[in-house]
Every structure is written in C-alpha cells, then in structure tokens.
Protein backbone atom coordinates (compact mmCIF):
# COMPACT_ATOMS: atom_id res chain seq x y z
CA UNK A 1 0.00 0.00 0.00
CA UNK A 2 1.36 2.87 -1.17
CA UNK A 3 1.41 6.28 1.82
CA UNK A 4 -1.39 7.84 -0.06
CA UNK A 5 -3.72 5.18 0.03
CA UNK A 6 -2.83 4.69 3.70
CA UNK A 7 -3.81 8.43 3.66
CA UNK A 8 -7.00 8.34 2.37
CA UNK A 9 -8.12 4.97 4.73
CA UNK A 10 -6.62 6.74 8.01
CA UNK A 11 -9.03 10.22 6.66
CA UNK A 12 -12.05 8.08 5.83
CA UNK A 13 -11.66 5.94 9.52
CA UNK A 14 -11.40 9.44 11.23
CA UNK A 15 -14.64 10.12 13.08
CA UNK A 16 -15.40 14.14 13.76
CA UNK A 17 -14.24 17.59 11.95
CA UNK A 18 -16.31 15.99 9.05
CA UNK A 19 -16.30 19.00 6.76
CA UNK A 20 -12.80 19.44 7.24
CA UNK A 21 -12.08 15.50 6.90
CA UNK A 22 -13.89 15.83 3.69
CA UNK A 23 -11.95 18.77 1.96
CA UNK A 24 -8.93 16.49 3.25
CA UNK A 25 -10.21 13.17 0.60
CA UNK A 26 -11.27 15.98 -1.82
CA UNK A 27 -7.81 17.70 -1.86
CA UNK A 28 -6.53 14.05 -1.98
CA UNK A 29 -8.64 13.71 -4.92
CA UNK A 30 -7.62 16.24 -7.32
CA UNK A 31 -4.05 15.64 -6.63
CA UNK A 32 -1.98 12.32 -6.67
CA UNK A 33 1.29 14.06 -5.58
CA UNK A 34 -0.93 15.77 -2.39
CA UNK A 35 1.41 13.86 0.43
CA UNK A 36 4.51 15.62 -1.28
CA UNK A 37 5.83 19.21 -0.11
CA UNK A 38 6.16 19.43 -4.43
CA UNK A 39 2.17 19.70 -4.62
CA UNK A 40 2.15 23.49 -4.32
CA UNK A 41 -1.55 23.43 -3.86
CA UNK A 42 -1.20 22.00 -0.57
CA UNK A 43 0.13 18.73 0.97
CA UNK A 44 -0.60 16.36 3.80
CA UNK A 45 1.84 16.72 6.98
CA UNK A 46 2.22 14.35 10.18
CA UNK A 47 2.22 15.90 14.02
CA UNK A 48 2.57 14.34 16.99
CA UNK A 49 2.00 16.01 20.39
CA UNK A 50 4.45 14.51 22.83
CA UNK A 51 3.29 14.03 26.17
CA UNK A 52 4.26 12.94 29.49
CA UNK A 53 0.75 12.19 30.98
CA UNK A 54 3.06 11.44 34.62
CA UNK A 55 3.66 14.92 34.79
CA UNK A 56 1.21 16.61 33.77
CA UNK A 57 3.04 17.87 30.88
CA UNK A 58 4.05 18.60 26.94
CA UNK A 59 7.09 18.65 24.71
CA UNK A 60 6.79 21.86 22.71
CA UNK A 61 9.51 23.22 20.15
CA UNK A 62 9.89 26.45 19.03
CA UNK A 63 10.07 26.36 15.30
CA UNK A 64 13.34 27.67 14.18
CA UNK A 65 11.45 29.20 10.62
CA UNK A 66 8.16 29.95 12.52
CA UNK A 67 9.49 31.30 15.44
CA UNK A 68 5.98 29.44 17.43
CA UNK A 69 6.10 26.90 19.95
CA UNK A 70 4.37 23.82 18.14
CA UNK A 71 4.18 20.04 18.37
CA UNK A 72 6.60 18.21 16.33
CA UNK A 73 6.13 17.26 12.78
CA UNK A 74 6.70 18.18 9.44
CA UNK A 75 6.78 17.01 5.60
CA UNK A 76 5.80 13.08 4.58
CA UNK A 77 8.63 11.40 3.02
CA UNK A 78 9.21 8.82 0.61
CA UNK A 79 10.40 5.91 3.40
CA UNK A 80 7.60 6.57 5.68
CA UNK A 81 5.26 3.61 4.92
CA UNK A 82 2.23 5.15 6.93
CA UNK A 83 1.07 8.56 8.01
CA UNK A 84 1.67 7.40 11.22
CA UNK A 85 5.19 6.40 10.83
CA UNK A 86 5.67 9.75 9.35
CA UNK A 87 4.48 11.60 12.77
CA UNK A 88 6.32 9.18 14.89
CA UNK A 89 9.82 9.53 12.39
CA UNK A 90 9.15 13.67 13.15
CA UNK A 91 8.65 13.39 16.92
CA UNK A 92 11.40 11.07 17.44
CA UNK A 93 13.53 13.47 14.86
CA UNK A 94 12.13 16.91 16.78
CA UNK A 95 12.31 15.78 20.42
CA UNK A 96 15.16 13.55 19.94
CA UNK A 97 13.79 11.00 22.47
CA UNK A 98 14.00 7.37 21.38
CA UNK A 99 10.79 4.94 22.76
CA UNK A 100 8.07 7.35 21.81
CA UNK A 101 4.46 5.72 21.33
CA UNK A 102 1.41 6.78 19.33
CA UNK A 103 -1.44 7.08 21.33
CA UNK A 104 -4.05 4.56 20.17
CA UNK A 105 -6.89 5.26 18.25
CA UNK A 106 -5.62 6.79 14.88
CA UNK A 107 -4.96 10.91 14.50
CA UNK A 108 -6.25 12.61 17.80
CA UNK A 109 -7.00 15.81 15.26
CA UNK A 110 -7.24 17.60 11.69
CA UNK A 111 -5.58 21.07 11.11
CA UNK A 112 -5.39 22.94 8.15
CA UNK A 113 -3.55 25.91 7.88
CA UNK A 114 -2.23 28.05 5.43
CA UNK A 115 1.33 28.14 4.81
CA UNK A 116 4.01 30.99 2.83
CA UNK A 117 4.32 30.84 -1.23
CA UNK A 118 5.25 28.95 -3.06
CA UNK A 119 2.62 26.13 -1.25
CA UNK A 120 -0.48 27.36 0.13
CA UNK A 121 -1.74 25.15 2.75
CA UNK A 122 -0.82 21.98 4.83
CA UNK A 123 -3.52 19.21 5.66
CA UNK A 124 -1.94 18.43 9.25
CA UNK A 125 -2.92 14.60 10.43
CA UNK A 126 -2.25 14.92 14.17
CA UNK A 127 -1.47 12.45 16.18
CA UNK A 128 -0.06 12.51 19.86
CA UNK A 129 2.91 10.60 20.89
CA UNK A 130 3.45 9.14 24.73
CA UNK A 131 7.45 9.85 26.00
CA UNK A 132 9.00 6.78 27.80
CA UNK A 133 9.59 7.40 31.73
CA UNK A 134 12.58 9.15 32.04
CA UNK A 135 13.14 10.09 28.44
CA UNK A 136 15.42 13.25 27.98
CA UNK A 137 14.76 15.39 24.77
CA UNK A 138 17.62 16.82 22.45
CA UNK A 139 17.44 20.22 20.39
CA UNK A 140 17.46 19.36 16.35
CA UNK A 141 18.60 21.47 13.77
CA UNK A 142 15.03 22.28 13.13
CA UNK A 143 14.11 24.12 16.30
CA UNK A 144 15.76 26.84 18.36
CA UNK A 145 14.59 25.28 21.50
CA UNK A 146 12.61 22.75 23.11
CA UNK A 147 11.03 22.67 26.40
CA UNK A 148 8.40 20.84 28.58
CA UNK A 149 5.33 22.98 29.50
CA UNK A 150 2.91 22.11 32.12
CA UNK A 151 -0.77 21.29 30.18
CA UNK A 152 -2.24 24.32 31.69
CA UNK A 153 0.53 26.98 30.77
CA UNK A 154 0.17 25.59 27.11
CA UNK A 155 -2.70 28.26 26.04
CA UNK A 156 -0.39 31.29 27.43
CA UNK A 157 2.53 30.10 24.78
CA UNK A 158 1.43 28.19 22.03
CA UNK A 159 -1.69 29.38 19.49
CA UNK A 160 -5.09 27.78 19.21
CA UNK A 161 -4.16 24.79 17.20
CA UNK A 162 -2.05 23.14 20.00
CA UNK A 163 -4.49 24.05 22.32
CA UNK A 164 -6.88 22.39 20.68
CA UNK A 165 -4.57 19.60 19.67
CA UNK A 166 -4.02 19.43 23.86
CA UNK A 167 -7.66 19.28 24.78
CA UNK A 168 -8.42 16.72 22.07
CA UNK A 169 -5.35 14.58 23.13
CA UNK A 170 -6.05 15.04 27.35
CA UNK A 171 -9.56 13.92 26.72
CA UNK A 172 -8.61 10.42 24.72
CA UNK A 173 -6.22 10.10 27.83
C-alpha cells in the first residue's frame, strides 16, 4: 500500500471535523502528488504532540522558521510507509527521544492551515505521541529550542491549534 492510500483509509476511519475531513479526501482527490511538499496546492503533513501524561506535561519546540512553539512534525517522506510512521519519524527526529508511542486510536485531530508561497496550505494529520519514563529530549537542527510545559501553561505560549490539539489529546487520555 502505497502512503497515499494509507492516507485516504486513516481520513475516511477518522470520526469528527467531518467538513474538514472531507476537503482532506477531496484535496486528496484532485491531486496524486498531495502527500509531497512538491504539490504546491497543498500537501498532507504528520504531528505528533508529545506528552508525558506522569507529569502533567508537553514537549513543545519552538520552530526555528516559525518562530511558534508547536508540536513536532513536518513534511511526509518517501520511506515513511504510513502517516503514522511519518508523525512518529518527526517526533522522534524533533524531540530527539527514542521509545516514543502513538497514542491509540488513529490521529487525535485535523488542522489545516495556510502556509508561505510557493505552497499554500498543509492538511496536518495529528497524532499525539506518549514519551518513555525518564526520556530526555535533544534540540534538532530544526528548532531553536525545546522545552516541557505544564498542560495548563500551554494556552499562554502556544496558538489555538495546540491548544486544541491538547484538549483533544487530554480527553482520549
């Protein structure tokens, strides 16, 4: 199976956001090369929110390009077999913590959000990711830091998607 047919089976299992799960499988649709940072159009991305449930907290980074605190993730690439293996590969990559496990249950969320030219949007597939006790995370080259926030200090750092993405993710816990 190739990752865009694993794409389009892991958007038509998702249960809510239905309008927005829709213009997902319609964007899908109208462009084969849609899970590829080369579809200018738009393209599908993986997320994971890393938590530490023990705690009481979550693994932001703060997006070297961006300059936003945001959950890992990033660009699908040709050796990721699943959209889940692609949001695992990123939140291993970001957080630099080996042992990390997808929540069960599929994507916790949908968010799409509109990106600079030359692309114009990015079909996020959000999944959260559990850290291992005792797990220490490692700067990559793709953030300019990385830090553990309490989940109630989230809202005052990070926008409205990851506080979202929190709330959805807390209440599958």
């Amino acid at each position: 199976m190739s990752l865009y047919d694993d794409a389009v089976l892991v958007l038509k299992g998702y249960e809510g956001q239905d309008a927005l799960r829709q213009s997902y499988l319609d964007h899908l649709a109208a462009h084969p090369d849609g899970m590829w940072k080369a579809c200018h159009a738009g393209h599908v991305t993986a997320s994971a929110l890393v938590l530490d449930p023990e705690r009481g907290r979550v693994l932001l980074t703060l997006h070297r390009k961006l300059r936003m605190w945001l959950q890992m993730g990033g660009h699908c690439e040709p050796g990721d077999a699943t959209v889940a293996a692609a949001a695992l590969r990123e939140a291993t990559e970001e957080s630099g913590m080996a042992g990390l496990t997808l929540l069960p249950g599929g994507p916790v969320r949908l968010d799409r959000h509109p990106i600079p030219s030359p692309c114009h949007w990015h079909y996020d597939v959000q999944y959260a990711a559990l850290a291992p006790s005792g797990a220490v995370a490692a700067i990559s080259d793709e953030s300019l830091d990385l830090r553990w926030f309490p989940y109630d200090e989230v809202a005052s750092v990070a926008d409205e998607s990851v506080v979202r993405l929190l709330d959805a993710t807390r209440a599958r816990l």
